[in-house]
C-alpha atoms as a PDB file:
ATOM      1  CA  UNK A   1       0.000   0.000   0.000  1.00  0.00           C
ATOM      2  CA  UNK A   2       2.631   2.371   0.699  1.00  0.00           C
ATOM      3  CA  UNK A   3       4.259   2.117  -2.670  1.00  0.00           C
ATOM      4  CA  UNK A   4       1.043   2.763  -4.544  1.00  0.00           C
ATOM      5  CA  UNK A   5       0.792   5.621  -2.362  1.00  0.00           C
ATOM      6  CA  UNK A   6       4.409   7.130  -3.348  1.00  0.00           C
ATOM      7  CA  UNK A   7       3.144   5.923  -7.169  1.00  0.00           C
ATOM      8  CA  UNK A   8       0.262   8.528  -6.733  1.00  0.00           C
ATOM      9  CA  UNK A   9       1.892  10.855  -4.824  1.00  0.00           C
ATOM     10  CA  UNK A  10       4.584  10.847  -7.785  1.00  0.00           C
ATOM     11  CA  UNK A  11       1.738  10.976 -10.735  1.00  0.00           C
ATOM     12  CA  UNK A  12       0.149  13.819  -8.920  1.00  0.00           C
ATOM     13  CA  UNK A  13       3.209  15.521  -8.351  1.00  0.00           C
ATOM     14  CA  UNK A  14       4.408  15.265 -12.479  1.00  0.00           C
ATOM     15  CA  UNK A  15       1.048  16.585 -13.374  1.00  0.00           C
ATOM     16  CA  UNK A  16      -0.402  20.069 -13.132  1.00  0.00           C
ATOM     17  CA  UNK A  17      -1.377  19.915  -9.317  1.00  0.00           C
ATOM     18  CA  UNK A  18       0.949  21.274  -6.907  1.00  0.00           C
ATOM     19  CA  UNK A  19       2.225  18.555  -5.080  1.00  0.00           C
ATOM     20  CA  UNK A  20       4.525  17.251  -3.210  1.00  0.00           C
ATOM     21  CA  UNK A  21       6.311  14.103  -3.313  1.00  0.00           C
ATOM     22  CA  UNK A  22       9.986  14.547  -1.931  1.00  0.00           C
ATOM     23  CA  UNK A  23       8.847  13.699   1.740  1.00  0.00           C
ATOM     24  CA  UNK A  24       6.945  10.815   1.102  1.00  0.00           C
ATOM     25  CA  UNK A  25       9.778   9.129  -1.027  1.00  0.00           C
ATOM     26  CA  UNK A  26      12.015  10.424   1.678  1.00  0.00           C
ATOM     27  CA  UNK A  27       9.634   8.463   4.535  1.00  0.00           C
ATOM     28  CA  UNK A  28       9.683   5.287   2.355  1.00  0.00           C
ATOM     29  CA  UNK A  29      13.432   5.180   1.682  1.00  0.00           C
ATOM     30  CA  UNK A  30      13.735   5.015   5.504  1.00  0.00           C
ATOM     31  CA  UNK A  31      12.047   1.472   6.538  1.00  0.00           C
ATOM     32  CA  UNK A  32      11.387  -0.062   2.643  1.00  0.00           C
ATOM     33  CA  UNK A  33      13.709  -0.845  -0.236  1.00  0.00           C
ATOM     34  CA  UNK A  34      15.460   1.742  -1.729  1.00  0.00           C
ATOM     35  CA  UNK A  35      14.946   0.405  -5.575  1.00  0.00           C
ATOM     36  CA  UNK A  36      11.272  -0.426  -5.338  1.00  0.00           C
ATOM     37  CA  UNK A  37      10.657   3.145  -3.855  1.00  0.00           C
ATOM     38  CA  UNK A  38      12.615   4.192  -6.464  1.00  0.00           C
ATOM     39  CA  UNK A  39      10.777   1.914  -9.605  1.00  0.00           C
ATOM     40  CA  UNK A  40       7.405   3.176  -7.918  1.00  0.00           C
ATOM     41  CA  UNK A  41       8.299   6.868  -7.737  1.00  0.00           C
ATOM     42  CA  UNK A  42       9.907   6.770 -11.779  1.00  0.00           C
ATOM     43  CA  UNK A  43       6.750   5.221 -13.068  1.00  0.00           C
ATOM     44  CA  UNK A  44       4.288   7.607 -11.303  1.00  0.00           C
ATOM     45  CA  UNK A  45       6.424  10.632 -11.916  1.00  0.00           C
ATOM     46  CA  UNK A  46       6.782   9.336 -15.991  1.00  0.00           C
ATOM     47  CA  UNK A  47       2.909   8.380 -16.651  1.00  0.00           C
ATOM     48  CA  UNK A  48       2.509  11.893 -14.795  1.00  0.00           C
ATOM     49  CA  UNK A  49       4.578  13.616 -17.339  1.00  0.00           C
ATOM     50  CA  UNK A  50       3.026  11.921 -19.926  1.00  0.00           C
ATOM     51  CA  UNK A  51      -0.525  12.569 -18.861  1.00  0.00           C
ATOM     52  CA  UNK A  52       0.078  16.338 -19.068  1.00  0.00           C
ATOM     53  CA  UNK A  53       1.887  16.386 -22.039  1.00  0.00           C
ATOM     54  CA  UNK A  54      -0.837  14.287 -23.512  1.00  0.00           C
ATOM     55  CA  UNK A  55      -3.596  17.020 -22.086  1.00  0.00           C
ATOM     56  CA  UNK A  56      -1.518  19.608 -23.437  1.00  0.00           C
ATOM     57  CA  UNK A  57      -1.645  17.785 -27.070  1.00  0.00           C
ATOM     58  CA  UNK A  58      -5.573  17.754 -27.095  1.00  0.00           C
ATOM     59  CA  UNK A  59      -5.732  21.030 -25.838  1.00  0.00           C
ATOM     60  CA  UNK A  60      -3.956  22.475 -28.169  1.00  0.00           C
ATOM     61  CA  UNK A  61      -5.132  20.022 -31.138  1.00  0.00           C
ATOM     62  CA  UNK A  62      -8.724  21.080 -30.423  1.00  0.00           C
ATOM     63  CA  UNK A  63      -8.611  24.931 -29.550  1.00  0.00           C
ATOM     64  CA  UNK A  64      -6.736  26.106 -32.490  1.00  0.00           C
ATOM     65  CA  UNK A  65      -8.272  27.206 -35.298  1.00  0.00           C
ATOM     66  CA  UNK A  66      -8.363  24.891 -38.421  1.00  0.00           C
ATOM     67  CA  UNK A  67      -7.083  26.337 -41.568  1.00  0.00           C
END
């Protein structure tokens, strides 16, 4: 449970919300394994990226005027 946690914590944190996810990762690190904090916390932070830069896309693909 803790790892999906620092998974969303790192998704929310890549996207557009203002968050936070230094402290939990730091938390985790302390009393779990380093590399599966670490796998957990890359793929939230990278599907988080990707999310807005998909959002972005659309955005942009459907607000600009067609020639």
């Amino acid at each position: 449970m803790t790892f999906f946690l620092l998974f969303l914590s790192s998704f929310l944190a890549a996207t557009f919300v203002p968050f936070s996810s230094e402290l939990h990762f730091a938390a985790i690190i302390e009393k779990d394994n380093l590399w599966l904090a670490v796998v957990f916390a890359t793929a939230g932070n990278t599907l988080g990226g990707m999310l807005t830069y998909l959002l972005g896309w659309f955005c942009l693909l459907y607000t600009s005027p067609s020639p």
